[in-house]
C-alpha atoms as a PDB file:
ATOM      1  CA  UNK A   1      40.712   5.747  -0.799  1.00  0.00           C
ATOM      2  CA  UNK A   2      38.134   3.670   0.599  1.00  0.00           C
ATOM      3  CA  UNK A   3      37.357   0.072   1.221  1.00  0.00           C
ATOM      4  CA  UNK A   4      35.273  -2.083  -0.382  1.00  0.00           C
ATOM      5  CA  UNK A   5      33.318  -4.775   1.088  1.00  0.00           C
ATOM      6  CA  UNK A   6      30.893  -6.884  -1.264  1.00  0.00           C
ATOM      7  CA  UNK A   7      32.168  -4.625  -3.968  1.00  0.00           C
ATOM      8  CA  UNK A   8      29.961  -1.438  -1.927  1.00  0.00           C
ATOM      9  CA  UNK A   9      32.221   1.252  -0.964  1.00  0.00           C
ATOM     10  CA  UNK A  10      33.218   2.144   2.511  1.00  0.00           C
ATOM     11  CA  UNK A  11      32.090   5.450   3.647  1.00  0.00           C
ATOM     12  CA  UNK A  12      31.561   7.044   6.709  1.00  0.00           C
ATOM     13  CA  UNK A  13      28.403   8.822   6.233  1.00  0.00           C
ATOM     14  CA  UNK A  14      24.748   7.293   4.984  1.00  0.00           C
ATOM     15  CA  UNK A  15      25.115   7.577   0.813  1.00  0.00           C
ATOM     16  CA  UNK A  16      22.521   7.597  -1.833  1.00  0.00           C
ATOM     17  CA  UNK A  17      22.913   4.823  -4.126  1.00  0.00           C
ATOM     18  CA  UNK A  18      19.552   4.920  -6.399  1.00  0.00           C
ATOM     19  CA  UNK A  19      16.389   4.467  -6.266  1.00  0.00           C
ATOM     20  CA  UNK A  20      14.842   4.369  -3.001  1.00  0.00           C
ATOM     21  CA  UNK A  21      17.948   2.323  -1.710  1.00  0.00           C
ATOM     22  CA  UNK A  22      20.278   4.271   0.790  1.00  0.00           C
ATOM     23  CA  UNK A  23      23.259   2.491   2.200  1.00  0.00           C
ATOM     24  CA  UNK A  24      25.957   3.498   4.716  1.00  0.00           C
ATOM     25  CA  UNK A  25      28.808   1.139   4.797  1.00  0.00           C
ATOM     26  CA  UNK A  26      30.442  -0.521   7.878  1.00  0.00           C
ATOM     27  CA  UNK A  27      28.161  -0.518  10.328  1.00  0.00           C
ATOM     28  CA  UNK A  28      28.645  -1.232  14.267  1.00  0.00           C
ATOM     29  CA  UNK A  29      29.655  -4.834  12.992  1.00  0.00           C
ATOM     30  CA  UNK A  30      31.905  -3.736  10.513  1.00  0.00           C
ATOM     31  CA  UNK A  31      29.741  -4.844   7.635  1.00  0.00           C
ATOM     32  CA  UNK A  32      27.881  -2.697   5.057  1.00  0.00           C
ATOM     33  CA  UNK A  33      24.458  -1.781   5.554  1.00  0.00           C
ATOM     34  CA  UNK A  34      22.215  -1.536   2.689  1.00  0.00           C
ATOM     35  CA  UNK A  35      18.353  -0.913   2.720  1.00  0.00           C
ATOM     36  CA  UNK A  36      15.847   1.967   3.675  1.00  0.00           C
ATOM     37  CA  UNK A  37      17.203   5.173   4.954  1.00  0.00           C
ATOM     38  CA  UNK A  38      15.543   4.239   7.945  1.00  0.00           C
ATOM     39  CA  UNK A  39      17.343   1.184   8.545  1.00  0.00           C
ATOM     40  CA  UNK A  40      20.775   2.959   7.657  1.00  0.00           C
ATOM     41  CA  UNK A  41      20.054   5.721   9.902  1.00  0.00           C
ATOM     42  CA  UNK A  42      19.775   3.149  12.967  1.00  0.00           C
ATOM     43  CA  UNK A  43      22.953   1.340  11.807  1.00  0.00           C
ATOM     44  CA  UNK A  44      24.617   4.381  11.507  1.00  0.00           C
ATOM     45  CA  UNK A  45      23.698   5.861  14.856  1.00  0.00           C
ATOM     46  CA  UNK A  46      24.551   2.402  16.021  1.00  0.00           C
ATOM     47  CA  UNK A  47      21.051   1.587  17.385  1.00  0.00           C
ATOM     48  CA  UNK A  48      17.589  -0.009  15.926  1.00  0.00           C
ATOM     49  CA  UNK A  49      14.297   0.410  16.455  1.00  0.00           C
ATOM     50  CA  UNK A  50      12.142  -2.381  17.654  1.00  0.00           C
ATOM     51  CA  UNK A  51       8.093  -2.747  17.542  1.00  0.00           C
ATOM     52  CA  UNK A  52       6.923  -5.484  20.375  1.00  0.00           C
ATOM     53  CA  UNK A  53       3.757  -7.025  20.186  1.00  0.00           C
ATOM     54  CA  UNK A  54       1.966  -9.910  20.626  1.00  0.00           C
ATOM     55  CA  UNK A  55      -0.262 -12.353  18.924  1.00  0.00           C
ATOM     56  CA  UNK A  56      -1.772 -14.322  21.734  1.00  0.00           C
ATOM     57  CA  UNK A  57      -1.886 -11.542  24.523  1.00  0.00           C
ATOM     58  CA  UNK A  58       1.106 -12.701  26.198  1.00  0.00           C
ATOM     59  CA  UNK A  59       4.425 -11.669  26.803  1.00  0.00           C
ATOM     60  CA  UNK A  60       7.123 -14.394  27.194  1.00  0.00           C
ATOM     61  CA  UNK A  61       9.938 -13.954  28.681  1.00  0.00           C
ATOM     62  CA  UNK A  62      12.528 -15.261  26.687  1.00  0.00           C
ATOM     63  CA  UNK A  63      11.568 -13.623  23.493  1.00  0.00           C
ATOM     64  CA  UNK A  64       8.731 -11.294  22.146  1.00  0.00           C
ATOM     65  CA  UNK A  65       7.465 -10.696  18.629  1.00  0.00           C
ATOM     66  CA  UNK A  66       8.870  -7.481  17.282  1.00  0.00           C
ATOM     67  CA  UNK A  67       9.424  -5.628  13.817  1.00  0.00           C
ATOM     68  CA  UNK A  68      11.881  -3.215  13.053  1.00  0.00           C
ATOM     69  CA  UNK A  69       9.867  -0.815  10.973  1.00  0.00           C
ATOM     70  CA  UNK A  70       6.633   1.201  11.774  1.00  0.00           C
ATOM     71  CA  UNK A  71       5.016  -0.042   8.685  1.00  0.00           C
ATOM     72  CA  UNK A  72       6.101  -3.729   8.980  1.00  0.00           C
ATOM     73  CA  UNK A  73       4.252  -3.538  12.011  1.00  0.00           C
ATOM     74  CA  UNK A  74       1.244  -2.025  10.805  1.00  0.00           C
ATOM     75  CA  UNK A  75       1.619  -5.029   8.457  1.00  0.00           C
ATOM     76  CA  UNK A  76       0.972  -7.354  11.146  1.00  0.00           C
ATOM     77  CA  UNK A  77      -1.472  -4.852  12.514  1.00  0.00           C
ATOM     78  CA  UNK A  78      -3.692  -5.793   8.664  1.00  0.00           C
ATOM     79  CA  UNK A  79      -2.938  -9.392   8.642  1.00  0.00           C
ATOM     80  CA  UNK A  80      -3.739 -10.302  12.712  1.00  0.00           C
ATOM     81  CA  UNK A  81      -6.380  -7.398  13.816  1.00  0.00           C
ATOM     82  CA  UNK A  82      -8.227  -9.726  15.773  1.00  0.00           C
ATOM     83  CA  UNK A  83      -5.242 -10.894  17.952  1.00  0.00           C
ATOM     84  CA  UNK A  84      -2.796  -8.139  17.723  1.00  0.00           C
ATOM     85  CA  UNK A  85      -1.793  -6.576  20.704  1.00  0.00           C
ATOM     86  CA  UNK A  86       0.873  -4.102  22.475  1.00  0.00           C
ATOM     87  CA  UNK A  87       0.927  -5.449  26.261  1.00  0.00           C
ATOM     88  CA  UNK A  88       1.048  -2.222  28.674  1.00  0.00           C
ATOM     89  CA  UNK A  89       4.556  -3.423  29.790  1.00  0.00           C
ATOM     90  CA  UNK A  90       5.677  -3.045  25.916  1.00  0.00           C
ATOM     91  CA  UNK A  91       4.222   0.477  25.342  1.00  0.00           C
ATOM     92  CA  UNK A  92       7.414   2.349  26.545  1.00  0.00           C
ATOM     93  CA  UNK A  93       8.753   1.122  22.818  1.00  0.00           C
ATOM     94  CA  UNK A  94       6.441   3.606  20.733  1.00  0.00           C
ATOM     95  CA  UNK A  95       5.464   7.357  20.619  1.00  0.00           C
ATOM     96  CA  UNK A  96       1.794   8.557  21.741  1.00  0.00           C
ATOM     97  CA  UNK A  97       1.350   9.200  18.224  1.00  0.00           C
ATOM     98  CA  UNK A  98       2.020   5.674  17.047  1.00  0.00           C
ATOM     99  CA  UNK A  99       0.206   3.717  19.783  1.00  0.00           C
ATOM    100  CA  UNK A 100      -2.969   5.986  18.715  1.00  0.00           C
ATOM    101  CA  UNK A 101      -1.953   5.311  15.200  1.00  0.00           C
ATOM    102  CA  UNK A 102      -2.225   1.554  15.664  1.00  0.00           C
ATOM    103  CA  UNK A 103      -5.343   1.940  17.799  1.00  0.00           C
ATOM    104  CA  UNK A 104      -7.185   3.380  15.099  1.00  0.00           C
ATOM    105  CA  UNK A 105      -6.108   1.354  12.252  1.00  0.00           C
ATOM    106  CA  UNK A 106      -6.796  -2.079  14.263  1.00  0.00           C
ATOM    107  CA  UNK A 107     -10.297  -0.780  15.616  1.00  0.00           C
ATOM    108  CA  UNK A 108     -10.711   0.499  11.680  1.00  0.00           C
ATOM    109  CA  UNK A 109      -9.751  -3.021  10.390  1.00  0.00           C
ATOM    110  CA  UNK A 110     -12.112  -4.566  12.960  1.00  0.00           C
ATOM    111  CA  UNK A 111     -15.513  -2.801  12.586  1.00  0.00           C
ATOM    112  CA  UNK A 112     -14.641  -3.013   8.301  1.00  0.00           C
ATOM    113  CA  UNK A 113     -13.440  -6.687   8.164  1.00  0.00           C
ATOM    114  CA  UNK A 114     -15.430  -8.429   5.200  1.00  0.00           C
ATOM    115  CA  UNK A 115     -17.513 -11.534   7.105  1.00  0.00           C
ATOM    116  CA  UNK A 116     -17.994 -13.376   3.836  1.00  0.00           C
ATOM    117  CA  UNK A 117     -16.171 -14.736   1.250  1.00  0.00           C
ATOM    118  CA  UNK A 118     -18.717 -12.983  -0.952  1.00  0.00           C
ATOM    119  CA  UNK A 119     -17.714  -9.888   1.081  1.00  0.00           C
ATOM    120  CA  UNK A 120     -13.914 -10.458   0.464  1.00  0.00           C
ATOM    121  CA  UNK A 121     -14.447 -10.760  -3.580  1.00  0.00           C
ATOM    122  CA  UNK A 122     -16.249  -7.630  -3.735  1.00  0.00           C
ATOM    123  CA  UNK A 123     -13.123  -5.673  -2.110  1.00  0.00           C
ATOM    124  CA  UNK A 124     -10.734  -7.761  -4.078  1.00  0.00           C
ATOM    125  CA  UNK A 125     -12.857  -6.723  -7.057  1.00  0.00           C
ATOM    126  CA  UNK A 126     -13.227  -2.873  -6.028  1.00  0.00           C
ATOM    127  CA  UNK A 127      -9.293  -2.370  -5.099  1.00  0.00           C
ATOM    128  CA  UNK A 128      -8.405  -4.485  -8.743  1.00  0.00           C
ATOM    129  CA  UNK A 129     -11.240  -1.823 -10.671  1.00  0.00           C
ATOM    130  CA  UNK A 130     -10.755   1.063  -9.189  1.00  0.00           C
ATOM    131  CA  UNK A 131     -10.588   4.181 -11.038  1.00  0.00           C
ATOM    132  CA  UNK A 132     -11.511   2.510 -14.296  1.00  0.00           C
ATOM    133  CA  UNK A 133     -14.875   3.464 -16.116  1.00  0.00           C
ATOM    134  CA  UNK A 134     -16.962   1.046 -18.831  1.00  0.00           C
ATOM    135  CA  UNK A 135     -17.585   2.699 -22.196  1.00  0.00           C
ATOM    136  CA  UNK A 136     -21.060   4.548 -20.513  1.00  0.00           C
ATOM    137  CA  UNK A 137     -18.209   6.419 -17.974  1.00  0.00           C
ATOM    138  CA  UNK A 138     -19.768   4.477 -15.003  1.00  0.00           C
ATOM    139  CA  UNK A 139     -17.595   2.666 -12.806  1.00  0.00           C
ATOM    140  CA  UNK A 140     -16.610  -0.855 -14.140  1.00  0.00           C
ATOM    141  CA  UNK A 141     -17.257  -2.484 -11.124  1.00  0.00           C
ATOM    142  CA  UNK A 142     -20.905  -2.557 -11.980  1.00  0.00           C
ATOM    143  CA  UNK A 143     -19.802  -4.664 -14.832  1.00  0.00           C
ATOM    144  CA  UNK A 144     -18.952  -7.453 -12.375  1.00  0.00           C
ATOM    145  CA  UNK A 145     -22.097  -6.763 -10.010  1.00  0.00           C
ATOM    146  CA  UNK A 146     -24.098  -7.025 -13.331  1.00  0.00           C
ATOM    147  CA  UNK A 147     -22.635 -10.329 -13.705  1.00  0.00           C
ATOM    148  CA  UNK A 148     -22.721 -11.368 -10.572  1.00  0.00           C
ATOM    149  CA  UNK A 149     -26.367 -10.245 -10.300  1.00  0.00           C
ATOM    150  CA  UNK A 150     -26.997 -12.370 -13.479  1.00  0.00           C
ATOM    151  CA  UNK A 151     -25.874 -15.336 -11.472  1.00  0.00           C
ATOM    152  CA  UNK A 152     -28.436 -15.300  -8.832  1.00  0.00           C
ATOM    153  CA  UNK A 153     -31.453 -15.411 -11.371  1.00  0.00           C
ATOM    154  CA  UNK A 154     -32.451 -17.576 -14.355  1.00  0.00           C
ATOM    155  CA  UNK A 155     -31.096 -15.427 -16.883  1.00  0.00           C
END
């Protein structure tokens, strides 16, 4: 029979329990692990990935930013491109393929970052109308180009 802690089952192998959730139960720490199949995976091969970076091109000694997850730190990656960096001392952490991964995607997000505010509506706008079409079939986000066009004349 197995144990329950937190009213989750003990098992001794990763378990599907719905949904996009995985959990394997008692962990290294004896405690039930529920989340990603990624993060299960770690916890039940006993180790975890970690993602160093930095923010401000240094790396201190007692501590270092880090993720967990490949795409929490290609998170950061979208929300710091400017300042984001992976130290050479810290690139022992990732795979070729990811360092060239975030390479791209930072040097992407760099030479497409909107300068404006104007600039930062108009993607706002695009990504919230995309796919949708006005009663002609064109693409509504001439609609709000047509207004904002309106805006900059007397009409």
């Amino acid at each position: 029979m197995a144990k329950i802690i937190e009213g989750i089952p003990l098992a001794s192998i990763p378990a599907h329990e719905g949904g996009d959730l995985y959990s394997v139960v008692q962990n290294s720490s004896g405690y039930a692990t529920v989340g990603s199949l990624e993060r299960v995976v770690e916890e039940f091969c006993g180790m975890s990935a970690i993602y160093p970076y930095t923010l401000d091109g240094h790396v201190h000694d007692d501590w270092v930013d880090h993720e967990h997850f490949f795409g929490d730190l290609l998170k950061v990656v979208l929300e710091h491109p400017a300042t984001f960096s992976i130290p050479d001392q810290l690139k022992g952490y990732y795979s070729e393929q990811q360092l060239r991964v975030v390479d791209a995607f930072q040097t992407a997000l760099l030479q497409t970052r909107p300068r404006t505010q104007a600039d930062i509506a108009e993607q706002i706008a695009r990504a919230a109308h995309w796919g949708q079409r006005d009663k002609g079939g064109d693409p509504y986000i001439g609609h709000p180009a047509h207004v904002a066009e309106m805006m900059d004349s007397d009409e």
